[in-house]
N, C-alpha and C. Protein backbone atom coordinates (compact mmCIF):
# COMPACT_ATOMS: atom_id res chain seq x y z
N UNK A 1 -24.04 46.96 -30.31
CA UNK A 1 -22.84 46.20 -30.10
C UNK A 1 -23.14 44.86 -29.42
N UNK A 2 -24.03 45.02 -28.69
CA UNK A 2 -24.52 43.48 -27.74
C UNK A 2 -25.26 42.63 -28.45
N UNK A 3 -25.64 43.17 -29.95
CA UNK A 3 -26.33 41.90 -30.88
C UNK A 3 -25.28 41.38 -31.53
N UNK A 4 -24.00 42.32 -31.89
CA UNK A 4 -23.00 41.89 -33.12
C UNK A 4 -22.61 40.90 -32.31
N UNK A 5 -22.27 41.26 -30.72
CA UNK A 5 -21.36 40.12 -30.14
C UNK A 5 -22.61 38.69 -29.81
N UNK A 6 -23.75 38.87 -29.45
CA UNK A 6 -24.48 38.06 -29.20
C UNK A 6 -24.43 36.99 -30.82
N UNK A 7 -24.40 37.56 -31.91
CA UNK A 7 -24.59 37.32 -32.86
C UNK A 7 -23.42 36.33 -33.37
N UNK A 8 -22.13 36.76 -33.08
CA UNK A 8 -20.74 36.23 -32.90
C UNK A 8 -20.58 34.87 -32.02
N UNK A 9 -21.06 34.87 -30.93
CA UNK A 9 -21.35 33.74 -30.19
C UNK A 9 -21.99 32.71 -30.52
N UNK A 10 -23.37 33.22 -31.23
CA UNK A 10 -23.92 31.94 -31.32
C UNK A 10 -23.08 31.41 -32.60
N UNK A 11 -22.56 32.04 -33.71
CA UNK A 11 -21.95 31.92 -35.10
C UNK A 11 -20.72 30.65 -34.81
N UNK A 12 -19.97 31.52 -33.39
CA UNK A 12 -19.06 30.52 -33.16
C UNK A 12 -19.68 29.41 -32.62
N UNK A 13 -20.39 28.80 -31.52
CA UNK A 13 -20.65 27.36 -31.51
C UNK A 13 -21.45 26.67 -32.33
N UNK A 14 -21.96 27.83 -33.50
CA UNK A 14 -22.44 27.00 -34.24
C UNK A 14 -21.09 25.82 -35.04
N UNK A 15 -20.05 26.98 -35.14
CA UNK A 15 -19.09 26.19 -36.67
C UNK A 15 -18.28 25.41 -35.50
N UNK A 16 -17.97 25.81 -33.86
CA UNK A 16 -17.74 24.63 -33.57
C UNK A 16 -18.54 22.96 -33.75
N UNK A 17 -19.55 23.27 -33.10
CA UNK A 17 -20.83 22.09 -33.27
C UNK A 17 -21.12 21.16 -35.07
N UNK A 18 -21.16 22.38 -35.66
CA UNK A 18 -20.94 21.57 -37.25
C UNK A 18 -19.61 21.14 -37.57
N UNK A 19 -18.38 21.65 -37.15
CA UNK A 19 -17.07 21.19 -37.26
C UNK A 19 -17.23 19.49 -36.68
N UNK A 20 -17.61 19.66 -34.95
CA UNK A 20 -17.34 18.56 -34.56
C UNK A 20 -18.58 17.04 -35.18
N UNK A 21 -19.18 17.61 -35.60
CA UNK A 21 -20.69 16.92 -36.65
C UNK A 21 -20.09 15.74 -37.82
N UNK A 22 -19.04 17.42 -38.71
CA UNK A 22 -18.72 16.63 -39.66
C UNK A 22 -17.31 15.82 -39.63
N UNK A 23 -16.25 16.01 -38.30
CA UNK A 23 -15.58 15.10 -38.02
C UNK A 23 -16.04 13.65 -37.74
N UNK A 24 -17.24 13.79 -36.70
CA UNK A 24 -17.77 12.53 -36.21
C UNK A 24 -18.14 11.39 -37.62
N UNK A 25 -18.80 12.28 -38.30
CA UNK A 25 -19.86 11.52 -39.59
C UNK A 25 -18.65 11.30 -40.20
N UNK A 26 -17.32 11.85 -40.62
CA UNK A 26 -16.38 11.17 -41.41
C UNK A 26 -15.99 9.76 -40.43
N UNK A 27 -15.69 10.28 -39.35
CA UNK A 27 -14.81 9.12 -38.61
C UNK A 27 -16.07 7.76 -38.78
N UNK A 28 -17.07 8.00 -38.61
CA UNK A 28 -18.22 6.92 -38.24
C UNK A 28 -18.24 6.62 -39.71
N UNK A 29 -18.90 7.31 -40.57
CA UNK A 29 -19.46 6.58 -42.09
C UNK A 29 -18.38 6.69 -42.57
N UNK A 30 -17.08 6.99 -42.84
CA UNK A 30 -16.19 6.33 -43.92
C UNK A 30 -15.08 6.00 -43.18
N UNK A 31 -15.53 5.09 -41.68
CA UNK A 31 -14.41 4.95 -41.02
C UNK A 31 -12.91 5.13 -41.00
N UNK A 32 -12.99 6.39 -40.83
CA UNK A 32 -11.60 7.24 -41.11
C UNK A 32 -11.11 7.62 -39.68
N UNK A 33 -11.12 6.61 -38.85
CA UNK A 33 -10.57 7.17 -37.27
C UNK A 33 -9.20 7.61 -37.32
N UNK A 34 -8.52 7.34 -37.63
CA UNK A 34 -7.55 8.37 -37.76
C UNK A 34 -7.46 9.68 -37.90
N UNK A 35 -8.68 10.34 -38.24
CA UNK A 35 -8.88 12.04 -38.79
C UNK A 35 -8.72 12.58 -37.05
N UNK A 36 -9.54 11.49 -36.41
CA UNK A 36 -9.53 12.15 -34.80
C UNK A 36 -8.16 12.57 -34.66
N UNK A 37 -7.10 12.39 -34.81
CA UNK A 37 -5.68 13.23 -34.41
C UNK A 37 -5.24 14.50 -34.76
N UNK A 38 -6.50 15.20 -35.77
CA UNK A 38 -6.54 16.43 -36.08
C UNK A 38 -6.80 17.08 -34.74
N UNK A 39 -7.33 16.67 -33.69
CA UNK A 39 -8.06 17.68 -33.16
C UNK A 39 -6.67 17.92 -31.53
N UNK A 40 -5.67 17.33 -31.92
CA UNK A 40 -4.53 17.58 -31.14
C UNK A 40 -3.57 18.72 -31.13
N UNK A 41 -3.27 18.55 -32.75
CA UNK A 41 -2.73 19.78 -32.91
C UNK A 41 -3.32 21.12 -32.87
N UNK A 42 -4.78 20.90 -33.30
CA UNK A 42 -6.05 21.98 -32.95
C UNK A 42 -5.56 22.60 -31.89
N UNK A 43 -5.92 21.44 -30.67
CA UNK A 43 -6.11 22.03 -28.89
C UNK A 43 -4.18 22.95 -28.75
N UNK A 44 -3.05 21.99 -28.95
CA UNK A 44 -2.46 23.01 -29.33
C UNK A 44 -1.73 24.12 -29.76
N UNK A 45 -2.46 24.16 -30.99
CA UNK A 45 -2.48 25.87 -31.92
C UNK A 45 -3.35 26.38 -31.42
N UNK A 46 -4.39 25.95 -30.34
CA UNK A 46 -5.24 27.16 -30.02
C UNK A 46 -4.14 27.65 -28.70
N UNK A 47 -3.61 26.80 -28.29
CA UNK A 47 -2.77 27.72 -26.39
C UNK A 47 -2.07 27.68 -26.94
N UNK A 48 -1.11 27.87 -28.16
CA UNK A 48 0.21 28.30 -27.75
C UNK A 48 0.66 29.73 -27.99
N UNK A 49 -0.56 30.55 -28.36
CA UNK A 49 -0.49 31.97 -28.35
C UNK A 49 -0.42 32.26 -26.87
N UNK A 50 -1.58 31.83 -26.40
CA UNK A 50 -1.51 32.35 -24.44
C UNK A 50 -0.58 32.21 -23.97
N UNK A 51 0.31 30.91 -24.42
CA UNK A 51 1.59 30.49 -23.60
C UNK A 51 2.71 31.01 -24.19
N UNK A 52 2.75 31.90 -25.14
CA UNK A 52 3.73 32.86 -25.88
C UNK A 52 3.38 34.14 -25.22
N UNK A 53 2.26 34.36 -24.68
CA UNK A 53 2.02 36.22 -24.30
C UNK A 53 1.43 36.33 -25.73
N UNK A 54 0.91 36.01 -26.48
CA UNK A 54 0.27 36.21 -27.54
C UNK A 54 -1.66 37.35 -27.40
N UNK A 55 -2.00 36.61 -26.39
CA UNK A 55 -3.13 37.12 -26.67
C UNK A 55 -3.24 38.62 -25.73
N UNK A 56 -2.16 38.94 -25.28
CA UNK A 56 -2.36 40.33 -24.64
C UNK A 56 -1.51 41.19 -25.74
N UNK A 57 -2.56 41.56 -26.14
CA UNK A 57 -3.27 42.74 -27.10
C UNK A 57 -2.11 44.45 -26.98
N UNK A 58 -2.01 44.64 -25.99
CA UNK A 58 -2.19 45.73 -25.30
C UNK A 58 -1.07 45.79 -23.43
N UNK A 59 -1.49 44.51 -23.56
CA UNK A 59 -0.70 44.74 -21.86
C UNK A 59 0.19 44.49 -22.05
N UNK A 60 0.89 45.16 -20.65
CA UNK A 60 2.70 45.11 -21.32
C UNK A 60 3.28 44.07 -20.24
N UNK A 61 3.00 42.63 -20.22
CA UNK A 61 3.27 42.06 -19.60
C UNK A 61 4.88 41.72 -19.67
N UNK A 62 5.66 42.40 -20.30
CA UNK A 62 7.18 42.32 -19.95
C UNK A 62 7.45 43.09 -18.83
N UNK A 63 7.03 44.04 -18.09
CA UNK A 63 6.99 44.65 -17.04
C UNK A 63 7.19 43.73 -16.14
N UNK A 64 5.56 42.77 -15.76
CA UNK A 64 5.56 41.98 -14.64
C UNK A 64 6.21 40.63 -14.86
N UNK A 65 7.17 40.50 -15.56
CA UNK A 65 7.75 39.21 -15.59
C UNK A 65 9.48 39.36 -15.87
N UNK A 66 9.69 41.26 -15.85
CA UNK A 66 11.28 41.24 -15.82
C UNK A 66 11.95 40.66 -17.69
N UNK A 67 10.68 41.43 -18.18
CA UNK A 67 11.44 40.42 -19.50
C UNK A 67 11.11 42.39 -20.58
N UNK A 68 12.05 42.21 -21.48
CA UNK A 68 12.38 43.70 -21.93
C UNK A 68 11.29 43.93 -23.26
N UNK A 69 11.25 44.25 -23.90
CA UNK A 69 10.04 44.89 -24.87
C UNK A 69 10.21 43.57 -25.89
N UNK A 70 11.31 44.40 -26.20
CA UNK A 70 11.61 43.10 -27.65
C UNK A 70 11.40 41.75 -27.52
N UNK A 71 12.06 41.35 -26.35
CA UNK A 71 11.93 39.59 -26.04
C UNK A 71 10.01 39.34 -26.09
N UNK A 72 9.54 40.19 -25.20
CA UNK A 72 8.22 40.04 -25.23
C UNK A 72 7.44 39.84 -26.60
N UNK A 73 7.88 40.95 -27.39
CA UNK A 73 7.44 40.98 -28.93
C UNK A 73 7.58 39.51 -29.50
N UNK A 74 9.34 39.20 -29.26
CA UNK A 74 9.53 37.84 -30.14
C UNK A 74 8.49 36.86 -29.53
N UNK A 75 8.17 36.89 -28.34
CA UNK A 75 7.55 35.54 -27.92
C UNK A 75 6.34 35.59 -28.34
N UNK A 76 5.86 36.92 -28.91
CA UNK A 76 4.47 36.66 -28.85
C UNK A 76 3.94 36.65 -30.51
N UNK A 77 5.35 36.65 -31.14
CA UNK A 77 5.14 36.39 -32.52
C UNK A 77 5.48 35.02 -32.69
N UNK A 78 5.99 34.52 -31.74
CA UNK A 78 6.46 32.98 -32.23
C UNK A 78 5.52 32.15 -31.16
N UNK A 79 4.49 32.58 -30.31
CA UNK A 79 3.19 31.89 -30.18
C UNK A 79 1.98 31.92 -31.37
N UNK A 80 2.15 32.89 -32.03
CA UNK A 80 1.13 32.83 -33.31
C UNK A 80 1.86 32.45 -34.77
N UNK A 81 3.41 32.30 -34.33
CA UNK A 81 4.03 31.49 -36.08
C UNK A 81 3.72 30.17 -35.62
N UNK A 82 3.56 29.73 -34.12
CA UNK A 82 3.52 28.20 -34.18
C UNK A 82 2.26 27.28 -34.44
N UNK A 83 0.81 28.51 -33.84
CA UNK A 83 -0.34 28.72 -33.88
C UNK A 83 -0.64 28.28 -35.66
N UNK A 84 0.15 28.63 -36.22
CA UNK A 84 -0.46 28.91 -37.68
C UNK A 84 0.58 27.64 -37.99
N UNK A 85 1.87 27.48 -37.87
CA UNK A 85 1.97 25.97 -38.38
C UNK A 85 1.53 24.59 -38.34
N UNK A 86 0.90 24.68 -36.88
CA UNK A 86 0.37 23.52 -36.51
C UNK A 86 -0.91 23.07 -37.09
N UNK A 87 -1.87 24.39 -37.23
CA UNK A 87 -2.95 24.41 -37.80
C UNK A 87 -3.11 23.85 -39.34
N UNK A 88 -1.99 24.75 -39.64
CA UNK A 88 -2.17 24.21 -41.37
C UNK A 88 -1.01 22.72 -41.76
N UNK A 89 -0.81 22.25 -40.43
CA UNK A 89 -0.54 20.92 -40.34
C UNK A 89 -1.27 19.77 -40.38
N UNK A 90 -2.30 20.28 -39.32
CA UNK A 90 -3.54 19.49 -39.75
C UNK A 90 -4.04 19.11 -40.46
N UNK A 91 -3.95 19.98 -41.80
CA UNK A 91 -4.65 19.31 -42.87
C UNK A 91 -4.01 18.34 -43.59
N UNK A 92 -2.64 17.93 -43.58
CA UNK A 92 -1.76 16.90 -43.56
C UNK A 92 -2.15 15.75 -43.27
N UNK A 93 -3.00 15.63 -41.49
CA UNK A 93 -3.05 14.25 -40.93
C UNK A 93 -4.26 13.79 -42.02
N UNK A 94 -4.91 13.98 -42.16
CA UNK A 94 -6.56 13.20 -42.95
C UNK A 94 -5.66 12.81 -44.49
N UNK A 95 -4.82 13.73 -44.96
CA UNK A 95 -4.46 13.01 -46.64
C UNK A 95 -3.80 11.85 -46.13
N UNK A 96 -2.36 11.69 -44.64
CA UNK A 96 -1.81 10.65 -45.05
C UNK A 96 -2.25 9.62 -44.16
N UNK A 97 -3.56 9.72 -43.52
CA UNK A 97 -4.34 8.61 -43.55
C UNK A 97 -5.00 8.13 -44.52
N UNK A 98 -5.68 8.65 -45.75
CA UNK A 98 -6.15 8.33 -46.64
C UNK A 98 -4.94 7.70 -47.43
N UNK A 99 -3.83 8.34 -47.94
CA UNK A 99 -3.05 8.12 -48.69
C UNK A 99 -2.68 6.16 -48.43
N UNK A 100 -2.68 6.43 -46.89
CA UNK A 100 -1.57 5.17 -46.20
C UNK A 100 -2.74 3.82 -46.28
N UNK A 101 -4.03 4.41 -45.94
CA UNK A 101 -5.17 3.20 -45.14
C UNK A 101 -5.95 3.36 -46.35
N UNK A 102 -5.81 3.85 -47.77
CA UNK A 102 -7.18 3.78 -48.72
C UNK A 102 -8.45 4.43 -47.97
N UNK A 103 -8.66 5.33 -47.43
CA UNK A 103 -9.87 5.60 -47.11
C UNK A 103 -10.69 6.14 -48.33
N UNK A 104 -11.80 6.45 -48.32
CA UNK A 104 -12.23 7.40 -49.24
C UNK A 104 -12.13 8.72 -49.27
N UNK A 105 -11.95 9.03 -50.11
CA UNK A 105 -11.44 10.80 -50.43
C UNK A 105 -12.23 11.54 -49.88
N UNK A 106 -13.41 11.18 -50.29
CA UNK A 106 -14.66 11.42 -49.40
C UNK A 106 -14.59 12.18 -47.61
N UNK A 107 -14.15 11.07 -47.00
CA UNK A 107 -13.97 11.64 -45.51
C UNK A 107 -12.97 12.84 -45.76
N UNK A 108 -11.77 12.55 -46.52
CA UNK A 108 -10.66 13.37 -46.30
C UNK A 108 -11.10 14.87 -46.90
N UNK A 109 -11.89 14.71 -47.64
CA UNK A 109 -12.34 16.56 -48.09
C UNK A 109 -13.17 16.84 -46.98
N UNK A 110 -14.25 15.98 -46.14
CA UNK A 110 -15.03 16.89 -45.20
C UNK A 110 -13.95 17.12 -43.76
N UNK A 111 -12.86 15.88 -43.49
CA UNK A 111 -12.15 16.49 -42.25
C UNK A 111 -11.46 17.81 -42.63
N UNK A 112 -11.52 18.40 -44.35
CA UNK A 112 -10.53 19.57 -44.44
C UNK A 112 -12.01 20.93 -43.89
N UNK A 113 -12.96 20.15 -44.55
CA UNK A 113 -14.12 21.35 -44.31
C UNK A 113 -14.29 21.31 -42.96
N UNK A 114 -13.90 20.71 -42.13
CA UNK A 114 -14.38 20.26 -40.25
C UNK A 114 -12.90 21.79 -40.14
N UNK A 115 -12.01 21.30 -40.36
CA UNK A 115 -10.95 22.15 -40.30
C UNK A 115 -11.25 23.58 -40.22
N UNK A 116 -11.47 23.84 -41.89
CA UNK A 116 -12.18 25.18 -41.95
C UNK A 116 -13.12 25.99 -41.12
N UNK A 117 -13.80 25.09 -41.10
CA UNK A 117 -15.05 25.62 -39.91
C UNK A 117 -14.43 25.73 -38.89
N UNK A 118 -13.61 25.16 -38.46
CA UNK A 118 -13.16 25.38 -36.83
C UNK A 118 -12.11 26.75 -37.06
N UNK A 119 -11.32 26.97 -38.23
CA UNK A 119 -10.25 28.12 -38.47
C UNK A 119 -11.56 29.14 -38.09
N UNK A 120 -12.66 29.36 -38.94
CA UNK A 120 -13.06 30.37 -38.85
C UNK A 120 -14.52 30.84 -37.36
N UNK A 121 -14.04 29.74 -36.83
CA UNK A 121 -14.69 29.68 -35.40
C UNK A 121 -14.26 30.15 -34.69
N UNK A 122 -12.67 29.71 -34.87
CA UNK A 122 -11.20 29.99 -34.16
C UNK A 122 -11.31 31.63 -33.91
N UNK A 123 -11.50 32.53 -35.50
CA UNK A 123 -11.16 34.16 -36.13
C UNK A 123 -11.68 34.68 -35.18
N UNK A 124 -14.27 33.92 -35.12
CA UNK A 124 -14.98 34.22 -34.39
C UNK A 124 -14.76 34.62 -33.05
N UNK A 125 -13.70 33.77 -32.59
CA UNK A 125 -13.52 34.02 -30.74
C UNK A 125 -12.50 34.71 -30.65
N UNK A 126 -11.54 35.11 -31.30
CA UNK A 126 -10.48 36.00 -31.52
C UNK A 126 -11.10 37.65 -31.26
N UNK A 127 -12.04 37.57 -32.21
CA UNK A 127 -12.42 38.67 -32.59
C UNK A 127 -13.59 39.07 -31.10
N UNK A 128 -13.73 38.37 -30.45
CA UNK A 128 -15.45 38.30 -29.81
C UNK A 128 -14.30 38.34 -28.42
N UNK A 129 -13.47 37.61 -27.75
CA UNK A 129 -13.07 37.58 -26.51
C UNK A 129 -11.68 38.05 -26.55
N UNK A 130 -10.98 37.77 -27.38
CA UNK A 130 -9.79 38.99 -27.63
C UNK A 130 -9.73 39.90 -27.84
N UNK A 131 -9.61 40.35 -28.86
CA UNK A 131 -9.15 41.22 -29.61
C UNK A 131 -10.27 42.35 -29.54
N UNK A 132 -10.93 42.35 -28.31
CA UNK A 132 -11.94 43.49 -28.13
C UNK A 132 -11.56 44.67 -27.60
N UNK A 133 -11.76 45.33 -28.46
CA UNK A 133 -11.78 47.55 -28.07
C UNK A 133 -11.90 47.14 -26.86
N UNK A 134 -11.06 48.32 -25.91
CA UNK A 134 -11.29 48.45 -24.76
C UNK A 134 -12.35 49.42 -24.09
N UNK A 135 -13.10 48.90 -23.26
CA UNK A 135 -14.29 50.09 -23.46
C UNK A 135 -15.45 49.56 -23.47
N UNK A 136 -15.47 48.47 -24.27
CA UNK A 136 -16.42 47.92 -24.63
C UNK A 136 -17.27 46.50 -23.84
């Protein structure tokens, strides 16, 4: 179990580190600075699960906050519906900079692959610091 997760770790900063690689090299070689505003809605769709009660798994934090089952449920489904709109918002900002400033298409397919890599970096730490068996 301590290699899968060791293994998970390094996986994730890798696709962070190549995410942030192939943002840079778009923004620099097909001067596409504008793509940098992807990484806003990124920062956050990544907290607005925590700040919904999203990432407790398991704890029944409606207890310690006086709030009843259900309300808890809704909030912590509408920290991960917002999580997932914002995200696949992102891929929005790079077309209508291209669309608006002529960039080359070029940048705008690797800020979608910078994207990707970071979604599934995102799954990586989900899976590795969340969403872990208890026990373990």
């Amino acid at each position: 179990m301590r290699f899968a997760r060791l293994t998970g770790i390094i996986l994730f900063v890798i696709f962070l580190f190549v995410g942030v690689g192939f943002l840079f090299f778009s923004c620099i070689h097909y001067q596409n600075y504008w793509a940098l505003f992807v990484v806003v809605p990124c920062v956050v769709a990544f907290i607005a699960p925590a700040i919904c009660y999203g990432y407790d798994q398991e704890d029944l934090a409606f207890k310690h906050i006086e709030m009843d089952e259900q309300s808890f449920r809704t909030c912590r489904e509408l920290g991960w519906a917002v999580a997932i709109i914002l995200f696949l918002a992102t891929y929005g900002v790079p077309v209508l900079a291209w669309w608006n400033a002529a960039f080359a298409w070029q940048g705008c397919v690797l800020v979608h692959a910078t994207l990707t890599v970071w979604c599934f970096g995102y799954i990586l730490w989900l899976r590795i610091f969340v969403f872990v068996r208890r026990g373990n």
